[in-house]
Protein backbone atom coordinates (compact mmCIF):
# COMPACT_ATOMS: atom_id res chain seq x y z
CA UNK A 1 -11.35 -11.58 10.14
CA UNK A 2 -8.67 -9.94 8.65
CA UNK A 3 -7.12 -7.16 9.19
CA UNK A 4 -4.73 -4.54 7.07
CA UNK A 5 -1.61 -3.27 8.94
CA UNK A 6 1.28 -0.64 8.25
CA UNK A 7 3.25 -0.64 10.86
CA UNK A 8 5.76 1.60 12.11
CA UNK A 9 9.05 0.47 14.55
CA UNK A 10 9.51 2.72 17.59
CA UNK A 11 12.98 3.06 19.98
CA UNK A 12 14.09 0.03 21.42
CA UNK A 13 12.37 0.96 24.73
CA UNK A 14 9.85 -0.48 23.53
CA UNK A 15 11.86 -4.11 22.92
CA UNK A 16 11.28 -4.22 26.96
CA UNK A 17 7.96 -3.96 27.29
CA UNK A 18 5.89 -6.85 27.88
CA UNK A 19 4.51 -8.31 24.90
CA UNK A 20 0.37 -7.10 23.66
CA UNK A 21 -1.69 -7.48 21.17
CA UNK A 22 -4.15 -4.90 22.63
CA UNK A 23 -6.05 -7.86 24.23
CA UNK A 24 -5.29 -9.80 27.14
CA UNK A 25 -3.94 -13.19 26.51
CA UNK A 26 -5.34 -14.85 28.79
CA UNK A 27 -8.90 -13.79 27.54
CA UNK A 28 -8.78 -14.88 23.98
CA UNK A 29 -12.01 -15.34 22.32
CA UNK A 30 -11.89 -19.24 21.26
CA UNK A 31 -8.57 -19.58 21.59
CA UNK A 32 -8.63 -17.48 18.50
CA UNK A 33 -5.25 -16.49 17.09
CA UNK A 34 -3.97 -13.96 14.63
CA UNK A 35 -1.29 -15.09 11.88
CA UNK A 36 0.54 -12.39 10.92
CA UNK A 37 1.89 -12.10 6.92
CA UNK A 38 2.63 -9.91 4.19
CA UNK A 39 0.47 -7.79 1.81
CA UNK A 40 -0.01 -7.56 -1.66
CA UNK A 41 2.76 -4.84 -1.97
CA UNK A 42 4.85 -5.98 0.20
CA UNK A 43 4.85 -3.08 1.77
CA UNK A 44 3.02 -3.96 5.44
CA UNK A 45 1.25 -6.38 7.04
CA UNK A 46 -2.03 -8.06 7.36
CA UNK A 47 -3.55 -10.87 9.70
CA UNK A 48 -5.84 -14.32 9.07
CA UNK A 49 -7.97 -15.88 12.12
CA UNK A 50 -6.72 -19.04 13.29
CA UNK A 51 -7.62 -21.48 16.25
CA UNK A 52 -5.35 -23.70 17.08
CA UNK A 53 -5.44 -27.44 18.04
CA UNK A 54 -3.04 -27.19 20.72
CA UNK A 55 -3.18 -25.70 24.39
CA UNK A 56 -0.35 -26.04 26.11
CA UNK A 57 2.20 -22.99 25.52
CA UNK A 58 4.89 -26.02 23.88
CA UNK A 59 1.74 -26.88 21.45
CA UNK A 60 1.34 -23.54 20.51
CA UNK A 61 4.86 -22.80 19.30
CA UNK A 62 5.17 -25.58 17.50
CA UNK A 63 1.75 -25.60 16.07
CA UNK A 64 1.85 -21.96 15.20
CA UNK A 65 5.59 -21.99 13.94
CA UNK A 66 4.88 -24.58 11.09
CA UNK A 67 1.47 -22.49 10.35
CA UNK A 68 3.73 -19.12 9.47
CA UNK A 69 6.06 -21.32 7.34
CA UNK A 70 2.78 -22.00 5.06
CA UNK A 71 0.73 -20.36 2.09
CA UNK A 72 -1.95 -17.57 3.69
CA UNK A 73 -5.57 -18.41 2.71
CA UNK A 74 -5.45 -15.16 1.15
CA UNK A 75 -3.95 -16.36 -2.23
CA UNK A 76 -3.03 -12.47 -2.79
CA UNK A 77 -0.55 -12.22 0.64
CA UNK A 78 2.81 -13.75 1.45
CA UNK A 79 4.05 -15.59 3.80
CA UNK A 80 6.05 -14.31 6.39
CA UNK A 81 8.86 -16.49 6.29
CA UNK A 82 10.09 -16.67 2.94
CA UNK A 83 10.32 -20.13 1.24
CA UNK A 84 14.15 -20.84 1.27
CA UNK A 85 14.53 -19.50 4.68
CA UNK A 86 14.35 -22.35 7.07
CA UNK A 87 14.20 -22.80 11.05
CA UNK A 88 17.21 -25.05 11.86
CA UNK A 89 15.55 -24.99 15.90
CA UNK A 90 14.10 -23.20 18.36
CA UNK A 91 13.73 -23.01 22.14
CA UNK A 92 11.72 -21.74 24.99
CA UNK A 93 14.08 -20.57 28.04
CA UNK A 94 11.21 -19.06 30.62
CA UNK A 95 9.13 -16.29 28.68
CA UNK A 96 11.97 -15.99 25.46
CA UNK A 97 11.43 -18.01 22.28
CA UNK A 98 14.82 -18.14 20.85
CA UNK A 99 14.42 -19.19 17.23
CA UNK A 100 17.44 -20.52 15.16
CA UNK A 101 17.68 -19.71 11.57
CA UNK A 102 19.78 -21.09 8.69
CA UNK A 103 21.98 -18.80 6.34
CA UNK A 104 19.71 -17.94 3.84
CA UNK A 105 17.79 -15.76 6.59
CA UNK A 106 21.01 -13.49 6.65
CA UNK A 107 20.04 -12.83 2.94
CA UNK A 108 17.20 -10.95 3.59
CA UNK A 109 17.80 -7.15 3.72
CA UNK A 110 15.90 -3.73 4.38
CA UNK A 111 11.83 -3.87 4.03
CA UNK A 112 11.72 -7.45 3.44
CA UNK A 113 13.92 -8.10 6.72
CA UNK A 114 11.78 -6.11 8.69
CA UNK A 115 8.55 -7.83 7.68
CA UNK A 116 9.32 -10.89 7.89
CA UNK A 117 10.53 -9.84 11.74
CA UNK A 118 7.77 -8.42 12.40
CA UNK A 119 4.83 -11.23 11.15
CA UNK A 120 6.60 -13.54 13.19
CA UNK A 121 7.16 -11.42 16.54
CA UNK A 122 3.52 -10.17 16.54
CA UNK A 123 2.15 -13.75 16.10
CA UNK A 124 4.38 -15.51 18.53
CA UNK A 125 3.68 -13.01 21.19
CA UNK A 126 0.49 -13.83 21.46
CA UNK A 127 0.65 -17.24 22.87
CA UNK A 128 0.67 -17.08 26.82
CA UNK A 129 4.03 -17.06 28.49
CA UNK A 130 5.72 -15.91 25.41
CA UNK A 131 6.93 -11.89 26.21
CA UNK A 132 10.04 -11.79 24.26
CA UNK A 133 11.44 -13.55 20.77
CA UNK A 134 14.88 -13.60 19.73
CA UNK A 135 16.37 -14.23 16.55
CA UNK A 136 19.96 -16.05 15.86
CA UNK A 137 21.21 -17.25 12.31
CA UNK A 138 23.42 -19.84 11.89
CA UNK A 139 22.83 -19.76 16.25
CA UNK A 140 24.81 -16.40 16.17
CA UNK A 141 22.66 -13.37 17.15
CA UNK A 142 20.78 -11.36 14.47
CA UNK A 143 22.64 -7.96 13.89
CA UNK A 144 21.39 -4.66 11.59
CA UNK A 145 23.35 -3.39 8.76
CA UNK A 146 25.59 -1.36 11.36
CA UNK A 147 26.58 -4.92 13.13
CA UNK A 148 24.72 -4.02 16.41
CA UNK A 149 22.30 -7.25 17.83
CA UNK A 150 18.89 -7.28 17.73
CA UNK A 151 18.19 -8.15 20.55
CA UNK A 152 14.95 -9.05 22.34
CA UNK A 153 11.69 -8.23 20.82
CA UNK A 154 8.15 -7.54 21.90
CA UNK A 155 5.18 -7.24 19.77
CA UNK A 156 5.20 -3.45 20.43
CA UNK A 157 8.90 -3.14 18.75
CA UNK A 158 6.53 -3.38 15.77
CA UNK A 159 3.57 -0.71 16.43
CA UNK A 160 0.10 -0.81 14.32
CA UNK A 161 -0.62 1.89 12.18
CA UNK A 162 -4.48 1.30 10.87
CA UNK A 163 -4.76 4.28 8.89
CA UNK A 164 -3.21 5.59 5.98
CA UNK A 165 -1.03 8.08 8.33
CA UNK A 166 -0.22 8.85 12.15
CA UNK A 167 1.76 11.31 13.70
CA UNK A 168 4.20 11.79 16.56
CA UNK A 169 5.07 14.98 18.35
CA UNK A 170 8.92 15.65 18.39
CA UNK A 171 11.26 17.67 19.73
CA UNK A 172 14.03 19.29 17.36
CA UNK A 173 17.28 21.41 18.37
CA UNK A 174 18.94 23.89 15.69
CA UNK A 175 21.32 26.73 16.15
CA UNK A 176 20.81 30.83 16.65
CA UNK A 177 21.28 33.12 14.89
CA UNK A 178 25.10 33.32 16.33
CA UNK A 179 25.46 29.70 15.87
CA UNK A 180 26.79 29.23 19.20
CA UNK A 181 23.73 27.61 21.16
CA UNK A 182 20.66 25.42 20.44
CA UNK A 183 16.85 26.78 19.73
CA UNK A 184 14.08 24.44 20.51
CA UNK A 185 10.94 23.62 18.55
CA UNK A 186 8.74 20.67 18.07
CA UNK A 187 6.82 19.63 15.22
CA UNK A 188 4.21 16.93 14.25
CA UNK A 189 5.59 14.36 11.97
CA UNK A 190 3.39 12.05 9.83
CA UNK A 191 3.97 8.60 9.31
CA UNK A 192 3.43 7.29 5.81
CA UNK A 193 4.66 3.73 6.13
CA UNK A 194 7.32 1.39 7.54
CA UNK A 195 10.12 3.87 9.22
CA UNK A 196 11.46 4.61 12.98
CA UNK A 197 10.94 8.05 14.31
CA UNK A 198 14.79 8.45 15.01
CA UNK A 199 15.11 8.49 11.23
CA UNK A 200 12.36 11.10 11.14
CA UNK A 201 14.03 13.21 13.80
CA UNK A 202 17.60 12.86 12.06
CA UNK A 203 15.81 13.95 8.68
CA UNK A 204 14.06 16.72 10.13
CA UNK A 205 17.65 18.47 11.74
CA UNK A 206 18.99 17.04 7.89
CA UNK A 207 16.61 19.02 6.22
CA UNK A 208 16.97 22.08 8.39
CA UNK A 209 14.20 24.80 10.45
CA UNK A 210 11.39 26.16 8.71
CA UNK A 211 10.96 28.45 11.93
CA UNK A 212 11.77 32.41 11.69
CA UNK A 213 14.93 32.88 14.16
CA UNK A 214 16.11 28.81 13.41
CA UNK A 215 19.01 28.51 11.52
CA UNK A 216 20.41 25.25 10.20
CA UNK A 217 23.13 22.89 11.89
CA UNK A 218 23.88 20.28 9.02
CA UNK A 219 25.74 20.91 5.78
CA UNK A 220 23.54 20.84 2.75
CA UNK A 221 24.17 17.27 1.48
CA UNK A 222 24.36 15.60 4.46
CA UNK A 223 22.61 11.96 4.64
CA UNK A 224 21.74 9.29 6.92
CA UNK A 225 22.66 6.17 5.67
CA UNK A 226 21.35 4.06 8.63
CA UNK A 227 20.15 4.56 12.04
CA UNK A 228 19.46 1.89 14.90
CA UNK A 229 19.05 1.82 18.66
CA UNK A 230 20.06 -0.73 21.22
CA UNK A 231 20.31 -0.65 24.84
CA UNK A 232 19.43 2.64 25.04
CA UNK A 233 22.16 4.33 22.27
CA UNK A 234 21.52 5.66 19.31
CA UNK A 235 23.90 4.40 16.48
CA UNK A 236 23.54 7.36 13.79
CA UNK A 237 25.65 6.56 10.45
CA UNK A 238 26.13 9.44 8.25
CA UNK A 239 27.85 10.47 4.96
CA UNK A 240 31.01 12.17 4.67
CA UNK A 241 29.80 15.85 4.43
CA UNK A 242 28.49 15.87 8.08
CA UNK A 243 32.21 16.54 8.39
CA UNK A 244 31.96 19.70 6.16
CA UNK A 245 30.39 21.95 9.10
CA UNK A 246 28.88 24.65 8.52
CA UNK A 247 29.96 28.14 8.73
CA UNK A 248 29.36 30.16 11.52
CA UNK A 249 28.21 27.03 13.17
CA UNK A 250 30.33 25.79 16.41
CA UNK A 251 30.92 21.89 16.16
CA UNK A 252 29.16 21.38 19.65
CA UNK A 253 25.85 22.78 17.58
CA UNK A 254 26.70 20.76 14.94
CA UNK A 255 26.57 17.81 17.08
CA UNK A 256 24.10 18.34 19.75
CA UNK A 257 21.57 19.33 17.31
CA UNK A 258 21.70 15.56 16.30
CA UNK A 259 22.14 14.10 19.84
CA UNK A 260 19.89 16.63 22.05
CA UNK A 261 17.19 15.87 19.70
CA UNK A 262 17.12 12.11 20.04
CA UNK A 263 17.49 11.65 23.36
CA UNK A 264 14.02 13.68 24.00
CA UNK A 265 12.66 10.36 22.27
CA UNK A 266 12.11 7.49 24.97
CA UNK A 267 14.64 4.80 25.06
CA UNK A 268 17.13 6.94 24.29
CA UNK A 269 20.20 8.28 26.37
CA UNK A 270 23.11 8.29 24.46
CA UNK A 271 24.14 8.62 20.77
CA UNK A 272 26.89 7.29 19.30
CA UNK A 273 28.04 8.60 15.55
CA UNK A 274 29.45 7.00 12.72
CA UNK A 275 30.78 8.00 8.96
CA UNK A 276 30.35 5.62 5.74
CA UNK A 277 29.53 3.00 8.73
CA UNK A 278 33.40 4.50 10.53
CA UNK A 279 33.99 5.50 13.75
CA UNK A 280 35.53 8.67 12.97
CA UNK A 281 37.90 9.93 16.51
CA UNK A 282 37.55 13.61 15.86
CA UNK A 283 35.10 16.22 14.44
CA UNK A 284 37.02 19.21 14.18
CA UNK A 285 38.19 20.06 17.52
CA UNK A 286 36.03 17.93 18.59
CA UNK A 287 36.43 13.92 20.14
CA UNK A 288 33.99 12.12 18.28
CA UNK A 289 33.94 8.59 18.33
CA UNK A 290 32.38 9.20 22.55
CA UNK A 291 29.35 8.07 23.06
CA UNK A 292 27.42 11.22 23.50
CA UNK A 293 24.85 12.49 26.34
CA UNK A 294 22.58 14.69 26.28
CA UNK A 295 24.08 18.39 26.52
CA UNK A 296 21.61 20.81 28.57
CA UNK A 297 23.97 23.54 28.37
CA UNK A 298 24.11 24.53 24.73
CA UNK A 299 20.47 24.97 24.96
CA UNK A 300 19.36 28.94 25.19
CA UNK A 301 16.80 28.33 27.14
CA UNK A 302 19.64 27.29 29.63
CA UNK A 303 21.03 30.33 29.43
């Protein structure tokens, strides 16, 4: 059986979940298994069948680790584990498989990083009493691009997509027409492949209303260069012209367009902001290297 998956990574609410694989472990049909690697295009992933020999949950890992470090039957996918990358150890520490990986792990970056994450989370996760992987290189913990861990994983960190598309229902904040307080409005935003719905959100307030009486928050030229969550903040890094502002705009709007938006999405509470990967201290008039909450009282519907 195999299976063709684009996946999609939700906020890190998810990470603390217990780990699914939309069956019940316990219940697996001949101890029947599903090893997780990458497609053709390297763009998603895709499953094989496997039974394994072993039973016993220590079996399992080790069994299963050294099958994702091989060739898929499939002669047209990839591995999951690129060859070069290599496990130095790994350890079980009550329902957490730590694994340990060597340098050339660290060398991985963007769509490759991720998919390799993710084919080796969603396989791992299936063997009973395994809810949570972690990953360490070089046994230091695995950070993003913005030098915030990783953390704990579930297989939902990583969620299915089996059709060409899916869509999430957002909520998105942008100024009046006086440019003093925030208009709601939500939209329906399609999925077209691997991406997180904070950088959907962030894109959408980027790319400004469509809606008659919504007026925009973000200087034309504005981009998000990265955007990660952990522990329940929202790391948002952003080009320099974010600091522009926009006339007529206050620089709470500015702001709270960004950060009331994202914390409607779960596993979010507070956002934290960053230019050219900076902590910049002001915005204006403004304190800006805070952590930020969200702000109910800039909201019209408030008032």
């Amino acid at each position: 059986m195999k299976r063709l998956l684009v996946f999609i990574i939700l906020p890190t609410i998810l990470i603390l979940t217990s780990c699914s694989i939309n069956k019940d472990k316990s219940d697996k049909s001949k101890n029947e298994y599903q090893i997780y690697c990458i497609d053709s295009k390297s763009s998603g992933i895709v499953s094989e069948s496997y039974i394994p020999k072993g039973s016993s949950r220590k079996e399992l890992v080790s069994e299963i680790m050294e099958v994702l470090q091989k060739e898929p039957k499939n002669v047209t996918y990839k591995r999951g584990i690129p060859e070069g990358v290599s496990i130095l150890d790994y350890k079980i520490d009550n329902d957490q498989l730590i694994i340990n990986f060597d340098s050339k792990y660290g060398e991985l970056k963007g769509i490759q990083e991720i998919l390799c994450r993710a084919t080796i989370v969603k396989t791992m996760c299936q063997i009973p009493g395994i809810d949570f992987v972690l990953f360490n290189v070089n046994d230091q913990p695995l950070v993003d691009s913005n030098g915030i861990q990783i953390g704990l994983m579930t297989a939902e960190f990583f969620v299915e997509n089996t059709g060409a598309e899916t869509n999430y229902n957002v909520t998105l904040y942008f100024a009046n027409e006086a440019g003093n307080l925030l208009k709601k409005t939500t939209r329906n935003i399609y999925y077209t492949g691997t991406s997180t719905i904070e950088e959907h959100v962030i894109n959408q307030i980027i790319n400004g209303p469509t809606e008659i009486g919504l007026y925009p928050t973000v200087p034309e030229g504005t981009t998000l260069l990265n955007v990660s969550t952990k522990e329940k903040i929202c790391y948002v890094d952003l080009n320099e012209k974010f600091l522009e502002k926009l006339p007529g705009i206050t620089e709470e709007v500015a702001i709270y367009s960004i950060v009331n938006s994202l914390v409607e999405l779960p596993g979010i509470n507070r956002v934290q902001f960053r230019i050219n990967g900076e902590i910049v201290e002001t915005y204006h008039n403004l304190p800006f290297g805070v952590l930020f909450e969200r702000n109910l009282a800039i909201n019209e519907d408030n008032q």
